[in-house]
Protein backbone atom coordinates (compact mmCIF):
# COMPACT_ATOMS: atom_id res chain seq x y z
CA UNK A 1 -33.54 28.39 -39.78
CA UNK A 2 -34.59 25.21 -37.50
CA UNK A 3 -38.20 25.26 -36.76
CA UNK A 4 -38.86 23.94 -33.29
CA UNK A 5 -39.49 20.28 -33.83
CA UNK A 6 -36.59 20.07 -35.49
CA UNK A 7 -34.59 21.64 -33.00
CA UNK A 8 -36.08 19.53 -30.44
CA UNK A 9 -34.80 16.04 -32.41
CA UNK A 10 -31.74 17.84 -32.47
CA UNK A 11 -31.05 18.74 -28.61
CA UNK A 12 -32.05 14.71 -28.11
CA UNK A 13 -29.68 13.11 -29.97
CA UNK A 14 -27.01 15.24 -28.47
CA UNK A 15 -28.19 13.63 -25.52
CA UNK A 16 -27.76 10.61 -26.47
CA UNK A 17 -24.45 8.52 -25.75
CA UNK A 18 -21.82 8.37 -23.41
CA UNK A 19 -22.74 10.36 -20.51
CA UNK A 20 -20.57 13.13 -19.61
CA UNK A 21 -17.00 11.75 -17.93
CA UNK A 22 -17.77 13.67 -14.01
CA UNK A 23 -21.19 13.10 -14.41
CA UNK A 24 -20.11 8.83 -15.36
CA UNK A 25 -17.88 8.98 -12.51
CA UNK A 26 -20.62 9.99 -9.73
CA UNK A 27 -23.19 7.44 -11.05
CA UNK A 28 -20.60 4.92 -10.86
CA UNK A 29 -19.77 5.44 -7.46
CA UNK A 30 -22.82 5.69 -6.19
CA UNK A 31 -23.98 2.62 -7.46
CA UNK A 32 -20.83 1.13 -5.50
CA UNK A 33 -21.36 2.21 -2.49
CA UNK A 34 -25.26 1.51 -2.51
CA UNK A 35 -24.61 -1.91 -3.35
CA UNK A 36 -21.51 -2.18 -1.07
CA UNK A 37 -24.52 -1.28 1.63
CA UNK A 38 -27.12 -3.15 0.63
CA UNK A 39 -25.03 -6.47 0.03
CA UNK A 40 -22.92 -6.82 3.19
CA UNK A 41 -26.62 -5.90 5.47
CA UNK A 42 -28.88 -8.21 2.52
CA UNK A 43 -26.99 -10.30 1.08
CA UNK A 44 -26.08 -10.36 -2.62
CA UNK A 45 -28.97 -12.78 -3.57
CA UNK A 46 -31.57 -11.08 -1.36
CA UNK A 47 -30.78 -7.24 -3.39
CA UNK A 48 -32.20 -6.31 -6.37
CA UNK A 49 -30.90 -4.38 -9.16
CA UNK A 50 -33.80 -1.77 -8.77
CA UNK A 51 -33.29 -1.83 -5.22
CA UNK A 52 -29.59 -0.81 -5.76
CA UNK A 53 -29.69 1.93 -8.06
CA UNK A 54 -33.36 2.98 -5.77
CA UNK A 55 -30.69 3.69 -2.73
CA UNK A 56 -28.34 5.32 -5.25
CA UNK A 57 -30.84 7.42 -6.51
CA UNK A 58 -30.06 6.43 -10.19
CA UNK A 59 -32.26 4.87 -13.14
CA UNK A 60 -31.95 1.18 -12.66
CA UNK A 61 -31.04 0.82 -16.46
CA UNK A 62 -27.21 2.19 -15.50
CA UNK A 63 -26.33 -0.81 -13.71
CA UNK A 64 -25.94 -2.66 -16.98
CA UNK A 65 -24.89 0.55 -18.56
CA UNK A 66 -21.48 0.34 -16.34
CA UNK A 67 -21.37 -3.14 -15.13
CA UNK A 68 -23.26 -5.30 -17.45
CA UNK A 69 -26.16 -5.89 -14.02
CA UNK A 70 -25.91 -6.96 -11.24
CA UNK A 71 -22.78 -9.72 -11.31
CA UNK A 72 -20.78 -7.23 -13.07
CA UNK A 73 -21.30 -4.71 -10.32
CA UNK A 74 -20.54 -7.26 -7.42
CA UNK A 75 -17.41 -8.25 -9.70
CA UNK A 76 -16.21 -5.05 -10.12
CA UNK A 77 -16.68 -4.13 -6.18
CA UNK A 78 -14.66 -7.45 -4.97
CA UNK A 79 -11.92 -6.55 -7.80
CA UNK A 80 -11.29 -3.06 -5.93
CA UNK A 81 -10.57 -4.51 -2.58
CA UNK A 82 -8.21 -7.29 -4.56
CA UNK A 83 -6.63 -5.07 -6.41
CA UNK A 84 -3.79 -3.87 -4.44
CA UNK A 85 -2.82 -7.31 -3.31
CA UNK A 86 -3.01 -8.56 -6.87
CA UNK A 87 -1.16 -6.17 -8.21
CA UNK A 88 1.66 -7.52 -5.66
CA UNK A 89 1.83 -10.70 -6.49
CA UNK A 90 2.51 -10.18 -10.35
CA UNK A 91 5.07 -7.56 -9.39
CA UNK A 92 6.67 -10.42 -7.73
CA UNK A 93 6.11 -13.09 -10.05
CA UNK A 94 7.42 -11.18 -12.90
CA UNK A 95 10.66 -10.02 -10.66
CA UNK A 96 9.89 -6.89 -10.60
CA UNK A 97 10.12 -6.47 -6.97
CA UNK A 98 11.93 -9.10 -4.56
CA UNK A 99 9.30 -11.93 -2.81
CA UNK A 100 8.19 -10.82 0.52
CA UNK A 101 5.59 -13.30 1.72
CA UNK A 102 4.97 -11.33 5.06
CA UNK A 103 4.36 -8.32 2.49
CA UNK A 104 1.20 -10.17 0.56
CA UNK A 105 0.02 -11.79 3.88
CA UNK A 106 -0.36 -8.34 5.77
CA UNK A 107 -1.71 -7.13 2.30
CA UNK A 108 -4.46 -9.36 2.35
CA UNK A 109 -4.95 -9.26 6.05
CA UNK A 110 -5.37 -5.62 5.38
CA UNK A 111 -7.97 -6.07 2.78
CA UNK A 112 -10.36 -8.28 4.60
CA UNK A 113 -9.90 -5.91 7.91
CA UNK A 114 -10.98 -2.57 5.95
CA UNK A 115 -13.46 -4.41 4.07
CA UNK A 116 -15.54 -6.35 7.11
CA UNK A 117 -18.44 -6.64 4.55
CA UNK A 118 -16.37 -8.60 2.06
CA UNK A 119 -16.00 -12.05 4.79
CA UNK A 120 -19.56 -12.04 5.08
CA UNK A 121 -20.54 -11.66 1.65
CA UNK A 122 -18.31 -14.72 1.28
CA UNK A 123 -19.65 -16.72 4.25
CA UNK A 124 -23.27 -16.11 2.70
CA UNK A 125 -22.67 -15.93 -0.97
CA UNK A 126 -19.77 -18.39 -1.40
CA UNK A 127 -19.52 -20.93 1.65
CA UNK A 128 -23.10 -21.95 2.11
CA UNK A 129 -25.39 -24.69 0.74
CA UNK A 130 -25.69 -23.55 -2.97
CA UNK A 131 -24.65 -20.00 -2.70
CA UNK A 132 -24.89 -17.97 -5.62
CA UNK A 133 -21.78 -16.50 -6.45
CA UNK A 134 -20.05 -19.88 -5.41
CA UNK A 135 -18.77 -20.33 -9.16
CA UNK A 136 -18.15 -16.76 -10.44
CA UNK A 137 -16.00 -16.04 -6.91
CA UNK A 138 -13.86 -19.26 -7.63
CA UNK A 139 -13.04 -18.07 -11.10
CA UNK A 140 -12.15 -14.46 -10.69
CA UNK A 141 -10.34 -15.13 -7.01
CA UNK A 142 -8.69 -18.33 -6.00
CA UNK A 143 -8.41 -20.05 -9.58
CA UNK A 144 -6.36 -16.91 -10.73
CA UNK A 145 -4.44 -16.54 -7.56
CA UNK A 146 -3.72 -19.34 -6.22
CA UNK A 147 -1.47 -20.42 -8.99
CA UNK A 148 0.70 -17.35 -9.10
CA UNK A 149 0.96 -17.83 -4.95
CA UNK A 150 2.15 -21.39 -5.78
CA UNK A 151 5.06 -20.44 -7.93
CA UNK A 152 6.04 -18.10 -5.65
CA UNK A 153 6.19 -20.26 -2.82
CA UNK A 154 7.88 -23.19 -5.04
CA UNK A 155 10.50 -20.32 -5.85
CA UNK A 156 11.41 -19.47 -2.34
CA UNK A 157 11.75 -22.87 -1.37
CA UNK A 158 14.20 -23.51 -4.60
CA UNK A 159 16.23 -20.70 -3.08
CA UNK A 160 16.53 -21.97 0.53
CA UNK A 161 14.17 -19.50 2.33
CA UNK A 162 11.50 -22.28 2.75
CA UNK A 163 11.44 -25.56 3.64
CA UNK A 164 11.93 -27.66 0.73
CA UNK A 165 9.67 -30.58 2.37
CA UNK A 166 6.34 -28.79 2.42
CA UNK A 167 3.59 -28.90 0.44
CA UNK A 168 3.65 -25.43 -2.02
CA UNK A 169 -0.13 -25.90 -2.46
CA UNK A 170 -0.84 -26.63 1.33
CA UNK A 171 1.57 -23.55 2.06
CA UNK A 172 -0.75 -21.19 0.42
CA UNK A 173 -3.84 -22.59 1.85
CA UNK A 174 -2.52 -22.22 5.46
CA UNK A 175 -1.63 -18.68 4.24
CA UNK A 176 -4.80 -18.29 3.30
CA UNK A 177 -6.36 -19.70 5.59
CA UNK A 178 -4.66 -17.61 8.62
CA UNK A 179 -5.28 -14.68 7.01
CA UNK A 180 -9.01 -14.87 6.41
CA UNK A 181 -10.42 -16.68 9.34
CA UNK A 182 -9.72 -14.33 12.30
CA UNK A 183 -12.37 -11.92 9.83
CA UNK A 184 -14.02 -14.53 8.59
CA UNK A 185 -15.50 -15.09 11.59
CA UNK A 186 -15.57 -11.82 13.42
CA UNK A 187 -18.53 -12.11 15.08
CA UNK A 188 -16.76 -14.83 17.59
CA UNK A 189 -13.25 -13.70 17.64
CA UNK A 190 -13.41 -9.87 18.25
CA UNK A 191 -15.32 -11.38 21.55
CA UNK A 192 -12.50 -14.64 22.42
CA UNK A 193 -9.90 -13.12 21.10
CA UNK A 194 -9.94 -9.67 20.61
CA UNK A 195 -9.66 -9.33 17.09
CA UNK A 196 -10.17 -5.49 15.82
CA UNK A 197 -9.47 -3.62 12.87
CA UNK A 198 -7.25 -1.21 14.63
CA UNK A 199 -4.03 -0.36 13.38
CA UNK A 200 -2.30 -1.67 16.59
CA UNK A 201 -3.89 -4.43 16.24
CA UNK A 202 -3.40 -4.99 12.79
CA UNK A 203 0.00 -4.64 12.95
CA UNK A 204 0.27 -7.16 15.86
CA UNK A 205 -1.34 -9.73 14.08
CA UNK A 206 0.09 -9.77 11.09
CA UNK A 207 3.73 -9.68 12.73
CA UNK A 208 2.35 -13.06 14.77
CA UNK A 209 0.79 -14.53 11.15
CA UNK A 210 3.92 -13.65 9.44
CA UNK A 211 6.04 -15.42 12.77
CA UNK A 212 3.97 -18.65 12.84
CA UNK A 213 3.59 -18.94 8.73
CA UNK A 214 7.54 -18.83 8.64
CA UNK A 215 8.80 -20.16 11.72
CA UNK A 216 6.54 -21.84 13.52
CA UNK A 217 6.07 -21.90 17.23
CA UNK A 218 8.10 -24.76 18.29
CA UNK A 219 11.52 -24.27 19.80
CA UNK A 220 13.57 -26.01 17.69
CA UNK A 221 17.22 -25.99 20.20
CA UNK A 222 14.41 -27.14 22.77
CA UNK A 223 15.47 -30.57 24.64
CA UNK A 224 13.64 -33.42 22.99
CA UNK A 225 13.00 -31.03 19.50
CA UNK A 226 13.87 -32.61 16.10
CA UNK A 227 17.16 -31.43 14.87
């Protein structure tokens, strides 16, 4: 028979260890969406760890638990919203599905429309005068993608569907860069031009985006157009 000290080691190293899998799954989100919060209205530099898991309502000590602290968790929020669109573009560089670049560029238009924290965590974190997640962002986004994009564009052109006299590398930063500015900076075009997050309006841009990326907005029969 246990006396009670005993019993007492006992019942705390049962605790001990992975926590229990529903119980894992609620911290975890909650951490997300706290710093989710607290970075797009803060800033990633300006929010503490203890702050983060303080709106979450968690121990602090489970942010490197689940994410390794505080990089990890910002790394593992941005990889969520990049997900879907990543997961597009190796389906179509391994053939698996056929290229559709109107398909990745209303993907990603998508992603930075539902995620309007995401551009500004960029702007602040990324784009400015020695911003702090300027290196890690580069690594896990653009150097991994922008490759892949590359190949796809170089294949499309091989196969006749895009000009063969553009730049493959310039192609992708125009896609890019059509994409992300309208959210990028929100603050300016939702008042010029209009820009929401709508579906209507969604869909509208991204059939314009899609119209100017591959065909331009010349008229090329026009009198006086190059042939």
């Amino acid at each position: 028979m246990l006396n009670k000290s005993s019993a007492t080691v006992q019942r705390k190293r049962r605790s001990r260890g992975r926590p229990r899998t529903a119980h894992s799954e609620d911290v975890r989100e909650k951490l997300l969406r706290a710093a989710r919060d607290l970075f797009m209205r803060y800033g990633y530099r300006a929010v503490s760890s203890r702050q983060i898991a303080s709106a979450a309502g968690v121990n602090v000590a489970m942010i490197r638990y689940y994410f390794g602290g505080k990089p990890g968790l910002y790394r593992e929020i941005t990889n969520a919203m990049v997900g879907p669109l990543r997961a597009g573009i190796d389906a179509m560089s391994a053939g698996a599905t056929q290229i559709e670049l109107a398909s990745l560029i209303g993907t990603a238009m998508r992603m930075w429309a539902t995620n309007p924290w995401l551009p500004g965590l960029i702007v602040r974190e990324v784009l400015m005068q020695e911003g702090p997640l300027r290196a890690m962002f580069i690594r896990d986004f653009p150097e991994r993608l922008v490759p892949v994009l590359e190949k796809l564009v170089r294949r499309e052109m091989e196969r006749g569907r895009l000009r063969a006299d553009l730049d493959p590398r310039l192609v992708v930063l125009s896609m890019i860069s059509l994409g992300l500015f309208p959210f990028l900076a929100l603050p300016v075009t939702s008042r010029v031009f209009g820009v929401r997050a709508d579906e209507a309006f969604l869909q509208h841009l991204i059939r314009h985006t899609t119209d100017v990326l591959t065909r331009g907005i010349a008229v090329h029969d026009a009198p006086g157009s190059k042939k």
